[in-house]
PDB file of N, CA and C in Angstrom:
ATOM      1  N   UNK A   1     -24.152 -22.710   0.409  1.00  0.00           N
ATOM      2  CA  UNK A   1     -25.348 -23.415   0.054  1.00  0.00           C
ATOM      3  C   UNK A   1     -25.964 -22.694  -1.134  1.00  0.00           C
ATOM      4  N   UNK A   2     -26.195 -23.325  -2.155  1.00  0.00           N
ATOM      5  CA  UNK A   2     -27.403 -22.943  -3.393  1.00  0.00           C
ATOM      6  C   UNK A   2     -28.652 -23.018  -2.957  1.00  0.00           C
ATOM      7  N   UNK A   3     -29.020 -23.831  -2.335  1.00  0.00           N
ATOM      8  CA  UNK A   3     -30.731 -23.997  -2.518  1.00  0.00           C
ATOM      9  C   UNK A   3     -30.897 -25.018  -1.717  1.00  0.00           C
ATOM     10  N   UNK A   4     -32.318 -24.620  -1.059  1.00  0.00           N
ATOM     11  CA  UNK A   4     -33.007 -25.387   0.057  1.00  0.00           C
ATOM     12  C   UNK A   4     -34.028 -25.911  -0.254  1.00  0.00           C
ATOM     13  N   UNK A   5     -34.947 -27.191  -0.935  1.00  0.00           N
ATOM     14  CA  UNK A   5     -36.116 -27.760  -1.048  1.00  0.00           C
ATOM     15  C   UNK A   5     -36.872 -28.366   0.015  1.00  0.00           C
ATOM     16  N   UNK A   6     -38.079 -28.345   0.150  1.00  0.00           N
ATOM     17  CA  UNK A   6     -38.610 -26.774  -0.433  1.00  0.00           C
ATOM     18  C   UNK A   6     -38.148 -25.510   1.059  1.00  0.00           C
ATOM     19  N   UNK A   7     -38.018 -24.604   0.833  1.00  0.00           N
ATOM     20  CA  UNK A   7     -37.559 -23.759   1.248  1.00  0.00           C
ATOM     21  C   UNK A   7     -38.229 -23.209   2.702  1.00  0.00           C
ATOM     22  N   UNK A   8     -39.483 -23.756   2.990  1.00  0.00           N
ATOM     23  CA  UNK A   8     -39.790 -23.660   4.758  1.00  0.00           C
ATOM     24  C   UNK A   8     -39.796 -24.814   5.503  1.00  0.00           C
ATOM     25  N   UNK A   9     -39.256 -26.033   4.942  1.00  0.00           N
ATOM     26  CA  UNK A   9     -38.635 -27.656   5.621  1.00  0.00           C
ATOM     27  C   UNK A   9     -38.139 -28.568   4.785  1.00  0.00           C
ATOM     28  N   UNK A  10     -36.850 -27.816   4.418  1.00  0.00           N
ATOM     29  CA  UNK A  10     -35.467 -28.318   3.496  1.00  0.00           C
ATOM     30  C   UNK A  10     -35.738 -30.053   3.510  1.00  0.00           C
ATOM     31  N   UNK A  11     -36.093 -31.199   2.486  1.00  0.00           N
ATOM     32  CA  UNK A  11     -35.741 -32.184   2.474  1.00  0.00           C
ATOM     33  C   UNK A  11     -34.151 -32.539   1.836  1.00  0.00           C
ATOM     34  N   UNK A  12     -33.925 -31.566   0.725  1.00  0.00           N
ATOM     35  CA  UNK A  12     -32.860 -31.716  -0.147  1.00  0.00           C
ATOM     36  C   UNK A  12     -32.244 -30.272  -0.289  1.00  0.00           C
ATOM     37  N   UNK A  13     -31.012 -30.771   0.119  1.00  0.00           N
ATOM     38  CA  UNK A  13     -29.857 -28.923   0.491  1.00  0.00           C
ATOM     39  C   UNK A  13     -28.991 -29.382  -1.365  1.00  0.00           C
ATOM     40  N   UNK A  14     -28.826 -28.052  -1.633  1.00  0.00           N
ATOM     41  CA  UNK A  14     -27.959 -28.439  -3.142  1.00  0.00           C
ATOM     42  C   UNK A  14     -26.660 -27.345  -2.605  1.00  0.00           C
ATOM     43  N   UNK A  15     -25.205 -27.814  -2.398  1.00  0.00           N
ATOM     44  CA  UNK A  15     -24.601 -27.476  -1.806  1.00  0.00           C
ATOM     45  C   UNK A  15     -23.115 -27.156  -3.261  1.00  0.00           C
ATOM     46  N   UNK A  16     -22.890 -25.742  -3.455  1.00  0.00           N
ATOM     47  CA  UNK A  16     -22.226 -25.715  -4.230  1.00  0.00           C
ATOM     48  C   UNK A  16     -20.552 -24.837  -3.693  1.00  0.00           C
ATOM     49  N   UNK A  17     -19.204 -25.404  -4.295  1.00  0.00           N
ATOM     50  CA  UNK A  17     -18.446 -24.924  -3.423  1.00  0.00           C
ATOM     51  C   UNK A  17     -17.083 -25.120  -4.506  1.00  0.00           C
ATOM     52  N   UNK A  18     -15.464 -24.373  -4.073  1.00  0.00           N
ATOM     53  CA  UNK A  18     -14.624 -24.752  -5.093  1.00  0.00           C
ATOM     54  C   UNK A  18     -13.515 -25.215  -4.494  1.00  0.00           C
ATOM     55  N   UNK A  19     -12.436 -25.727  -4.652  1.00  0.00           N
ATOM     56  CA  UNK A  19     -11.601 -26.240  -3.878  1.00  0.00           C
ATOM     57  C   UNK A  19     -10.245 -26.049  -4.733  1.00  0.00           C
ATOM     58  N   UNK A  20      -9.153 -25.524  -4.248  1.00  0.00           N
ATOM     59  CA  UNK A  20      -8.295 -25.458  -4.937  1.00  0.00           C
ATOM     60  C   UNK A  20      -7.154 -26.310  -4.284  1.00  0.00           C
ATOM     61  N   UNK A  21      -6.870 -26.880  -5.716  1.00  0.00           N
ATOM     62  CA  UNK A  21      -5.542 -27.808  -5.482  1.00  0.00           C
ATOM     63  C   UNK A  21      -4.395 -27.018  -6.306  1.00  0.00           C
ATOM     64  N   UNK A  22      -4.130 -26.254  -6.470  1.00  0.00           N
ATOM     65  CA  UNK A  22      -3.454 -25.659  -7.328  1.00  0.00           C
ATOM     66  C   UNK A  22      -1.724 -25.912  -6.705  1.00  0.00           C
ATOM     67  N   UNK A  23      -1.727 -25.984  -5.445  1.00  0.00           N
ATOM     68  CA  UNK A  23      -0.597 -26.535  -4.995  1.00  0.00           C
ATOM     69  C   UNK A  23      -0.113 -27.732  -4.638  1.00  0.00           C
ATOM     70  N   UNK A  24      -0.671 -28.718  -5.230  1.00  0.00           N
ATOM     71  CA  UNK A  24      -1.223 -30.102  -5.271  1.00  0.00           C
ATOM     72  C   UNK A  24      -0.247 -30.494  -5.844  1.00  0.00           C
ATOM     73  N   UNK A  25       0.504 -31.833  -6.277  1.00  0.00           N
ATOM     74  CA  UNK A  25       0.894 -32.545  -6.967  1.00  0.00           C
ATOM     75  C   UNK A  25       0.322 -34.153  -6.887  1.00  0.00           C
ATOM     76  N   UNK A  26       0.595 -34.562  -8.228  1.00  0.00           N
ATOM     77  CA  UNK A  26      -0.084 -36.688  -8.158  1.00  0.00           C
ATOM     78  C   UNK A  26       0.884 -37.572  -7.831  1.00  0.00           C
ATOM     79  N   UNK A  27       0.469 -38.039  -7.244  1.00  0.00           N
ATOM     80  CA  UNK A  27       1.667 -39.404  -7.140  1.00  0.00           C
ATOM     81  C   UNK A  27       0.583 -40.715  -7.203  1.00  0.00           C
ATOM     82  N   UNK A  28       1.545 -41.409  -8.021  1.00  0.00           N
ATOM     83  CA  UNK A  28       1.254 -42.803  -8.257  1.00  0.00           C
ATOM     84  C   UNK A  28       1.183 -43.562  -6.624  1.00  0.00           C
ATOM     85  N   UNK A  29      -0.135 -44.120  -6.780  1.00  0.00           N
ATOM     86  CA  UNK A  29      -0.651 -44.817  -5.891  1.00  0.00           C
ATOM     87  C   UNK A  29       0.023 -46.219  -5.497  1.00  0.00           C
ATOM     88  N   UNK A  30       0.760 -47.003  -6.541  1.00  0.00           N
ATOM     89  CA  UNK A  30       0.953 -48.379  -6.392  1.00  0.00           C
ATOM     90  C   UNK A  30       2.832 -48.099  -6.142  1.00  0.00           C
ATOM     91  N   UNK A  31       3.446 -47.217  -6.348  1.00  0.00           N
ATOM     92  CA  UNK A  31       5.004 -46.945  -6.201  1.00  0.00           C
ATOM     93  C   UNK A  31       5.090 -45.489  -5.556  1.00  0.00           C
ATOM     94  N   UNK A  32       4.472 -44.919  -5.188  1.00  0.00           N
ATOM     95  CA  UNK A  32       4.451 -43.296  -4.544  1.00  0.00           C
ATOM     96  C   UNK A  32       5.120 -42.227  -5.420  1.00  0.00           C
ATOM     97  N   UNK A  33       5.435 -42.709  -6.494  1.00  0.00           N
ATOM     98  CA  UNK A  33       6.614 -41.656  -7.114  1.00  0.00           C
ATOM     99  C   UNK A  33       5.574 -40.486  -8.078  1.00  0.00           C
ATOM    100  N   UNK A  34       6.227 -39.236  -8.274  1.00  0.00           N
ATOM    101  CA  UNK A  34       4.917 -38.085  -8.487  1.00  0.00           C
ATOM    102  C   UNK A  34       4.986 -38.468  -9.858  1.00  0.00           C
ATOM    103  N   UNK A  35       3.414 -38.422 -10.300  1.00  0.00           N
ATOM    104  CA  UNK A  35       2.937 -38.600 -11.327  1.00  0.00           C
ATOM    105  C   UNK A  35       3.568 -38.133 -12.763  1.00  0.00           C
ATOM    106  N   UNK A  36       3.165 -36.658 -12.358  1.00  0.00           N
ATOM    107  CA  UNK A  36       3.913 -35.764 -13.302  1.00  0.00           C
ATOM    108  C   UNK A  36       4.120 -34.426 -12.186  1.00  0.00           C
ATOM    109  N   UNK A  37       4.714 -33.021 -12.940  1.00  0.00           N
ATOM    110  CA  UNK A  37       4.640 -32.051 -11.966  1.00  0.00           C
ATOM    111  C   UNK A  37       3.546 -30.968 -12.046  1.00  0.00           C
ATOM    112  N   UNK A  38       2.786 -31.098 -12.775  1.00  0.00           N
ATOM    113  CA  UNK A  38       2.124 -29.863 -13.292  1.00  0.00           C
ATOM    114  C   UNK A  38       0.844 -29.997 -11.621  1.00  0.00           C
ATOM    115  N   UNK A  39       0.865 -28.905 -11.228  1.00  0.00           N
ATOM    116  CA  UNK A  39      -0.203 -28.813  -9.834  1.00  0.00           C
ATOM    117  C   UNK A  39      -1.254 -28.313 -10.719  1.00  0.00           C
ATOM    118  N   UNK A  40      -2.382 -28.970  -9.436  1.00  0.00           N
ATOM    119  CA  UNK A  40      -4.011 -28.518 -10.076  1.00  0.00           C
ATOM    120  C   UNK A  40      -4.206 -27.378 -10.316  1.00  0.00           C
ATOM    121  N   UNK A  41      -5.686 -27.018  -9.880  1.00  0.00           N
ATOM    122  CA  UNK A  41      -6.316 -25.783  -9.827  1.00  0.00           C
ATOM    123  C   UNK A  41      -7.053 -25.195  -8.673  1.00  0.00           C
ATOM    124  N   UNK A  42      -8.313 -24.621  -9.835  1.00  0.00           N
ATOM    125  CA  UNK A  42      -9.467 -24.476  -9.040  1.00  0.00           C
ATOM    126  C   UNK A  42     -10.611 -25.270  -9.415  1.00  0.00           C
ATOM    127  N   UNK A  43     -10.922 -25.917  -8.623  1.00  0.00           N
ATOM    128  CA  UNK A  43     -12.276 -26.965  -9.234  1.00  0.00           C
ATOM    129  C   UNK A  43     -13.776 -26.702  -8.120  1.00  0.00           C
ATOM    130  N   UNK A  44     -14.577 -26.944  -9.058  1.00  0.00           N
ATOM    131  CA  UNK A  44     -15.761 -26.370  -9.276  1.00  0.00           C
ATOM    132  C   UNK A  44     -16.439 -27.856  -8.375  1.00  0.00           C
ATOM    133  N   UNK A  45     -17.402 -27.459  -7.205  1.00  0.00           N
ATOM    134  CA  UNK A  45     -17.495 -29.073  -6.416  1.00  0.00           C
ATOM    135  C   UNK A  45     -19.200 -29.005  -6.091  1.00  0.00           C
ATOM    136  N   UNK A  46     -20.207 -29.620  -6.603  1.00  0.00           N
ATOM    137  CA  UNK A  46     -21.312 -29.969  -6.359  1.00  0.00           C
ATOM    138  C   UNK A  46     -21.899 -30.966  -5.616  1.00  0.00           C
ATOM    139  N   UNK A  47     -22.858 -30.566  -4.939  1.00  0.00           N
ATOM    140  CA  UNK A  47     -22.908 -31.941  -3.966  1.00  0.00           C
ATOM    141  C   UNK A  47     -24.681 -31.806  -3.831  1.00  0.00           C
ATOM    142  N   UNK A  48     -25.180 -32.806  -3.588  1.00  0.00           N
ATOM    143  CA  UNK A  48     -26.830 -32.777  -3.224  1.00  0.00           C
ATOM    144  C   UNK A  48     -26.748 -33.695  -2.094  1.00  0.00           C
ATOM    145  N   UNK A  49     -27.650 -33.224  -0.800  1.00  0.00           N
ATOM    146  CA  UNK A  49     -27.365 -33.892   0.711  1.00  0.00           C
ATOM    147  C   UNK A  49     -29.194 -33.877   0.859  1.00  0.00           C
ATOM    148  N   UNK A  50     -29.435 -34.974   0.989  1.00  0.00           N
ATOM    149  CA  UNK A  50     -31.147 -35.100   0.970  1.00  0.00           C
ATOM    150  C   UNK A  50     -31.219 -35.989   2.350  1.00  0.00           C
ATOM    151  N   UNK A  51     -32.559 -35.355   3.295  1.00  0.00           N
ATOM    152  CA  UNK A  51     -33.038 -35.926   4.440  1.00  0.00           C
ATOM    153  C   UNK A  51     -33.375 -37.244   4.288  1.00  0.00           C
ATOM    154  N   UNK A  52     -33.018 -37.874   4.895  1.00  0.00           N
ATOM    155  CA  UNK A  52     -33.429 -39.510   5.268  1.00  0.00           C
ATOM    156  C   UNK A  52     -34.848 -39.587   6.109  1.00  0.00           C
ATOM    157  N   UNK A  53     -35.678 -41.033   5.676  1.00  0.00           N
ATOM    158  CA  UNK A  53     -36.640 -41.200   6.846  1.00  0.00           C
ATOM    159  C   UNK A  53     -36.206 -41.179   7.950  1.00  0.00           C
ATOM    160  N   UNK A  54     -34.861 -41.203   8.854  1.00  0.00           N
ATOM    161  CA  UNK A  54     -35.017 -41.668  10.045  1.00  0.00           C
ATOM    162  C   UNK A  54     -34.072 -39.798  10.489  1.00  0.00           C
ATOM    163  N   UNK A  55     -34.491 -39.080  10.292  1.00  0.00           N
ATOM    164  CA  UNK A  55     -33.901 -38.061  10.033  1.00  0.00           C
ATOM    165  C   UNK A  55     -32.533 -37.211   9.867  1.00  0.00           C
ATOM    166  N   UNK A  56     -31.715 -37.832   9.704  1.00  0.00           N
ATOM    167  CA  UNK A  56     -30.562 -38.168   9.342  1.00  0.00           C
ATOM    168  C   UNK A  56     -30.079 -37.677   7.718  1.00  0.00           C
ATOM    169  N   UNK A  57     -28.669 -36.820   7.724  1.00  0.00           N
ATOM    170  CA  UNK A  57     -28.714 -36.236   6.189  1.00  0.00           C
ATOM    171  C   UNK A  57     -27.925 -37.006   5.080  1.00  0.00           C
ATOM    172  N   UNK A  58     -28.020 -37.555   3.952  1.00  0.00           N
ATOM    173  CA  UNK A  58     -26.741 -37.823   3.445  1.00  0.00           C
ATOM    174  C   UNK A  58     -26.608 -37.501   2.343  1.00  0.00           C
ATOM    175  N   UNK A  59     -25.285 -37.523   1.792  1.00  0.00           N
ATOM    176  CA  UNK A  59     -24.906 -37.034   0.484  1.00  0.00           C
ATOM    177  C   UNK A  59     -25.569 -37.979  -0.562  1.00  0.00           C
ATOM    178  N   UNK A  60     -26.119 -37.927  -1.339  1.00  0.00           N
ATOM    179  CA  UNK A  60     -26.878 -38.799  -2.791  1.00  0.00           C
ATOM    180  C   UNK A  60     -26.054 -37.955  -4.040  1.00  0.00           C
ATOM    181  N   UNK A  61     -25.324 -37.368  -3.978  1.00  0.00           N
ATOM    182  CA  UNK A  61     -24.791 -36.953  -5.294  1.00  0.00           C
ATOM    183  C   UNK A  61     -23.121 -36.116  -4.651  1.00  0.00           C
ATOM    184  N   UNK A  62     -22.336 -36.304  -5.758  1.00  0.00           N
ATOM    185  CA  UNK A  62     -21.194 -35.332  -5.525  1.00  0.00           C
ATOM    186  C   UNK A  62     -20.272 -35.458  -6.962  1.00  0.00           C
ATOM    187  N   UNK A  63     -19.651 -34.331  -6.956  1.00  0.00           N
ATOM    188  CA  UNK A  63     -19.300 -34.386  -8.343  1.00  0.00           C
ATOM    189  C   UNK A  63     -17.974 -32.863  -8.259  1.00  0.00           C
ATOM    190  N   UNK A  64     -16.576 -33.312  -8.319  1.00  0.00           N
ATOM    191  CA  UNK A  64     -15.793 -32.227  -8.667  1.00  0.00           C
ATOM    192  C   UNK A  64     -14.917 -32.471 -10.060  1.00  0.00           C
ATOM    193  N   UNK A  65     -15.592 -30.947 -10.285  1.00  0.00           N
ATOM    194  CA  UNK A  65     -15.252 -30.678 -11.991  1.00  0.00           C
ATOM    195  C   UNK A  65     -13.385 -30.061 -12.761  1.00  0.00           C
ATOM    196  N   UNK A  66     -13.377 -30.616 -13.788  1.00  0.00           N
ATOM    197  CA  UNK A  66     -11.799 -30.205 -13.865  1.00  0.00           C
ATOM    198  C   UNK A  66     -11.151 -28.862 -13.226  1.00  0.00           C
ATOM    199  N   UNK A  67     -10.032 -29.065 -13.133  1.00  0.00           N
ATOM    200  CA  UNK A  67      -9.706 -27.158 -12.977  1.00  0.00           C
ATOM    201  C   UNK A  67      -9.521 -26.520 -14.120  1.00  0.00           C
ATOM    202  N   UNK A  68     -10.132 -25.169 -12.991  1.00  0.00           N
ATOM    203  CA  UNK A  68     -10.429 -24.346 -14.026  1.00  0.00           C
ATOM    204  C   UNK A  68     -11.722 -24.046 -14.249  1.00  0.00           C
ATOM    205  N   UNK A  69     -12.543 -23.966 -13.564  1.00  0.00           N
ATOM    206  CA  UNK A  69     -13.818 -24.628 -13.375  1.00  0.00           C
ATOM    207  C   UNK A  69     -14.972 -23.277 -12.511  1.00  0.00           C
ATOM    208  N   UNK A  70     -13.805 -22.937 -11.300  1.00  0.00           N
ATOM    209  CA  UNK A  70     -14.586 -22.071 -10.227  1.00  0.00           C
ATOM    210  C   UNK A  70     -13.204 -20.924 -10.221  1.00  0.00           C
TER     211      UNK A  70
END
């Protein structure tokens, strides 16, 4: 977690994290056959999770950045 707003009854958590695909490969979605061979990385993954009226949390933002990143 980055940051809690406001910080003594969190409405909005800013949640920062990295994910590595580095052993990953793509494959084409419409024939399954691999994309190319080159595997990912490390990518850099942001997310903002804000309280709902009915108190309940959800994600309102997310965003993972190229590799190479984190």
């Amino acid at each position: 977690m980055s940051s809690v707003e406001p910080p003594d009854n969190p409405n909005k958590i800013v949640i920062t994290d990295c994910s590595d695909d580095s052993r990953w490969l793509k494959y084409k979605a419409d024939t399954g056959q691999l994309a190319n061979d080159t595997p990912g990385g490390r990518h850099l993954i942001n997310a903002i999770v804000q309280k709902q009226a009915d108190g309940s949390w959800k994600v309102s933002e997310y965003g993972v950045h190229e590799a190479g990143t984190c």
